[in-house]
N, C-alpha and C. Protein backbone atom coordinates (compact mmCIF):
# COMPACT_ATOMS: atom_id res chain seq x y z
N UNK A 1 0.81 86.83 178.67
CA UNK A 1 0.73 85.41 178.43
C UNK A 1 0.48 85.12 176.95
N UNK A 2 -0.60 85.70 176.24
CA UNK A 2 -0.82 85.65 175.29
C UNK A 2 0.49 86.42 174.40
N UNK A 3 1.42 86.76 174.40
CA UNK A 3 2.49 87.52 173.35
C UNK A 3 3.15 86.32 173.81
N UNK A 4 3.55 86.00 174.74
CA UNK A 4 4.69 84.73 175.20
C UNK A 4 4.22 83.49 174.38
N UNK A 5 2.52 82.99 174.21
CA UNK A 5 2.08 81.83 173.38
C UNK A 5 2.57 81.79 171.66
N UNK A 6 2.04 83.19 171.45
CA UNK A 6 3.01 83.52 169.74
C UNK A 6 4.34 83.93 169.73
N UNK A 7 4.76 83.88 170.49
CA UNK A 7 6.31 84.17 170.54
C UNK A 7 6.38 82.69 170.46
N UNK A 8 6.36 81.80 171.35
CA UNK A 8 6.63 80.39 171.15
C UNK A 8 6.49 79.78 169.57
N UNK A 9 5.28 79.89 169.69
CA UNK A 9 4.89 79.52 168.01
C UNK A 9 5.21 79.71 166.99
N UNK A 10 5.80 81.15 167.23
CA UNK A 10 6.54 81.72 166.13
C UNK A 10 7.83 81.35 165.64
N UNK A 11 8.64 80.93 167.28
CA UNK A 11 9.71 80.53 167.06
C UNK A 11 9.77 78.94 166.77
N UNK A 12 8.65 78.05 166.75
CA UNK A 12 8.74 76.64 166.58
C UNK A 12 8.40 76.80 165.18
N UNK A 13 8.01 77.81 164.54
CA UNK A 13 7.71 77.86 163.23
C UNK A 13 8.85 78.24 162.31
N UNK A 14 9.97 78.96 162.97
CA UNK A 14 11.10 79.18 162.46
C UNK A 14 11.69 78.09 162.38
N UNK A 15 11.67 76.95 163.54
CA UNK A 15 12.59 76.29 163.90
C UNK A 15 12.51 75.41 162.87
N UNK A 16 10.79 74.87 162.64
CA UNK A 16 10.75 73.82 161.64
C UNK A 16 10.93 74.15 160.04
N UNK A 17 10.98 75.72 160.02
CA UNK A 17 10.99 75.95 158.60
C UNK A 17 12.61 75.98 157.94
N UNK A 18 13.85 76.05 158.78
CA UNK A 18 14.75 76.15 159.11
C UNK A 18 15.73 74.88 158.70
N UNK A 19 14.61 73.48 159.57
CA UNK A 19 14.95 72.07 159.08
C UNK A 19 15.10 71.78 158.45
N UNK A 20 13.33 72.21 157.71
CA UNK A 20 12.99 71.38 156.10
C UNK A 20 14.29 72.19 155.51
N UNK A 21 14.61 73.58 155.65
CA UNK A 21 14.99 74.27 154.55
C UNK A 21 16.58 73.40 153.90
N UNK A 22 17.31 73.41 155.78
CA UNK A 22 18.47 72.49 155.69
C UNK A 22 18.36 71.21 154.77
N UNK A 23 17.40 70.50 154.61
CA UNK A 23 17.17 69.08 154.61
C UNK A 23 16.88 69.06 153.26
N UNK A 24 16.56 69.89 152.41
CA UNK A 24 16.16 70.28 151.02
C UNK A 24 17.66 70.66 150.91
N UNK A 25 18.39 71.70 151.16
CA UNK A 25 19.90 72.32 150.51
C UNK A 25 20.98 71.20 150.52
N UNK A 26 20.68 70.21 151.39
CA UNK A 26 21.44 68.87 151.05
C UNK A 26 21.55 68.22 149.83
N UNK A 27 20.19 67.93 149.19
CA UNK A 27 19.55 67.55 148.12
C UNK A 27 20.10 68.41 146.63
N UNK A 28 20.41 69.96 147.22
CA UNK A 28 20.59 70.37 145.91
C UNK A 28 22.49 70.37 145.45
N UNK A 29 22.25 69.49 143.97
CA UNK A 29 23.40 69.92 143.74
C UNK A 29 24.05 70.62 142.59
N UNK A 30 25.06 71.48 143.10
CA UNK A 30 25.09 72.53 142.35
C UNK A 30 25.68 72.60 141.05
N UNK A 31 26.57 71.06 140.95
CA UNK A 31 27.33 70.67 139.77
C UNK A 31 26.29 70.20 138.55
N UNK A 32 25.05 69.55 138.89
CA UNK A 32 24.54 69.17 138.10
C UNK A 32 23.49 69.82 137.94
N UNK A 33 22.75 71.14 138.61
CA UNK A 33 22.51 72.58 138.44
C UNK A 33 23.16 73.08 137.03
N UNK A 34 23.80 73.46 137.19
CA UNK A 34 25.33 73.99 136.61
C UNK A 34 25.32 72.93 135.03
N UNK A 35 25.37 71.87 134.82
CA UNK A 35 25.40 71.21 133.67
C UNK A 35 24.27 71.01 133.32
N UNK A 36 23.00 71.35 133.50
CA UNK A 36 21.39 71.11 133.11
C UNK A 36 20.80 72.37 133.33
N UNK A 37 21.18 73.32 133.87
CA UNK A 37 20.66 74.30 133.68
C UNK A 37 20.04 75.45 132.23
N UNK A 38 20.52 74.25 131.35
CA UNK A 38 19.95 75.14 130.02
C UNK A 38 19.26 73.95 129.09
N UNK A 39 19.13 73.00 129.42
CA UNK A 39 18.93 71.89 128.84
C UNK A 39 17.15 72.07 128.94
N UNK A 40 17.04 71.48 127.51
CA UNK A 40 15.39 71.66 127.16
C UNK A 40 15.27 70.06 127.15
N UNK A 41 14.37 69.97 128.20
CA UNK A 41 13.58 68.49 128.36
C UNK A 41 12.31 68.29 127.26
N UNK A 42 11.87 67.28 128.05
CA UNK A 42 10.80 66.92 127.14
C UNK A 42 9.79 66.91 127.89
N UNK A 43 8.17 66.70 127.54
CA UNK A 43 7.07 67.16 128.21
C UNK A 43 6.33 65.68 128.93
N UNK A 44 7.38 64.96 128.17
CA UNK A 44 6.79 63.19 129.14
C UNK A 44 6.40 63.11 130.10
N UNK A 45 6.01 62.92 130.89
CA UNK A 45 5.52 62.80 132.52
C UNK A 45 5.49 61.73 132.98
N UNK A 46 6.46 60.40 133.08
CA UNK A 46 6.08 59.53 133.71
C UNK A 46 6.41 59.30 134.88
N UNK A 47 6.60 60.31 135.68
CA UNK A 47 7.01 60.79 137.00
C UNK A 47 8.35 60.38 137.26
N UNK A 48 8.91 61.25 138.19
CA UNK A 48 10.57 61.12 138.60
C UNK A 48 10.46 61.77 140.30
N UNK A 49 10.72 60.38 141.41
CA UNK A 49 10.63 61.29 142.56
C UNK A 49 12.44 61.56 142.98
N UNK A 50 12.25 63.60 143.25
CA UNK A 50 13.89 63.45 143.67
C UNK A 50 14.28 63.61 145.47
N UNK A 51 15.32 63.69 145.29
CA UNK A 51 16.31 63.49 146.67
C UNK A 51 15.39 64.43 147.26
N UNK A 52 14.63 65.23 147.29
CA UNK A 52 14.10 65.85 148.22
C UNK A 52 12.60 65.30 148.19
N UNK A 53 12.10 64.23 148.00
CA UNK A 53 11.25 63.93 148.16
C UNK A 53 10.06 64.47 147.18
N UNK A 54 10.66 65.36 146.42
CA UNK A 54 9.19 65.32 145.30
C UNK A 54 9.28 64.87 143.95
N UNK A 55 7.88 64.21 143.53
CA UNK A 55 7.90 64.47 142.40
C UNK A 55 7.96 65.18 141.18
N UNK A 56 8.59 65.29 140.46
CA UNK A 56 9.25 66.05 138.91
C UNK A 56 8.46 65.08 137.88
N UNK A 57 8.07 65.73 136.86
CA UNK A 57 7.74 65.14 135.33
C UNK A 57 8.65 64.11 134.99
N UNK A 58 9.85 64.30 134.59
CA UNK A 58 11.03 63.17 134.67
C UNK A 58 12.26 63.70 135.38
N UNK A 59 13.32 63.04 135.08
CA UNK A 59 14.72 63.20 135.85
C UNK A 59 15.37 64.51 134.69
N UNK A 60 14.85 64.30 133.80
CA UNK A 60 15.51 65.82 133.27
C UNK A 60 15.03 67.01 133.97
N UNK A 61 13.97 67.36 134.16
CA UNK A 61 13.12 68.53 134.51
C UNK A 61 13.82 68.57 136.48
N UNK A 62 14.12 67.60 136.95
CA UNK A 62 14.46 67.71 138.32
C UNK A 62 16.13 68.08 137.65
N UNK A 63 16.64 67.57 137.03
CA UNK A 63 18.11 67.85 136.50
C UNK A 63 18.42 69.39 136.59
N UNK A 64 17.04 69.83 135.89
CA UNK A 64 17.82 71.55 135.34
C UNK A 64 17.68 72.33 136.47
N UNK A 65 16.62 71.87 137.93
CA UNK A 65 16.90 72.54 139.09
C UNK A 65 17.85 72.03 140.04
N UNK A 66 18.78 71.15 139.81
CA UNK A 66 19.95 70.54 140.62
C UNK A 66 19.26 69.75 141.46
N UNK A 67 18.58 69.12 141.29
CA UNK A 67 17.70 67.91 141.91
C UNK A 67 18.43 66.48 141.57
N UNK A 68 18.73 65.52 142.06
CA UNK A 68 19.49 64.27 141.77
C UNK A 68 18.32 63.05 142.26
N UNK A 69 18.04 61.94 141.80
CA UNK A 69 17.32 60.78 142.14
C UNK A 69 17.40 60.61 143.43
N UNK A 70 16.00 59.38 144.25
CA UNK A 70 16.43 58.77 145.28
C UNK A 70 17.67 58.15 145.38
């Protein structure tokens, strides 16, 4: 009973890690990856939230990891 309870768990833990993971690789894109990927930002911080829901320092710093705006 008890191997069957973490077997469950284990697999609802896959399941949800699986989601987010999908739901984030939407968000990334690879073209603008690809054109910011060498680009030196600046250290401003007046926050930038991106397509995946987090906040970045600004939209450059989300830029050079293929991150795009809400």
């Amino acid at each position: 009973m008890k191997n069957k309870l973490s077997l469950i768990v284990f697999l609802l833990f896959l399941a949800l890690t699986y989601s987010s993971c999908k739901r984030n690789h939407s968000c990334f894109d690879a073209q603008l990856y690809q054109k910011h990927k060498g680009s030196i930002c600046t250290e401003d911080c007046p926050g930038f939230i991106g397509c995946d829901g987090k906040e970045y320092c600004n939209e450059c710093i989300a830029n050079t990891q293929g991150i795009r705006g809400k």
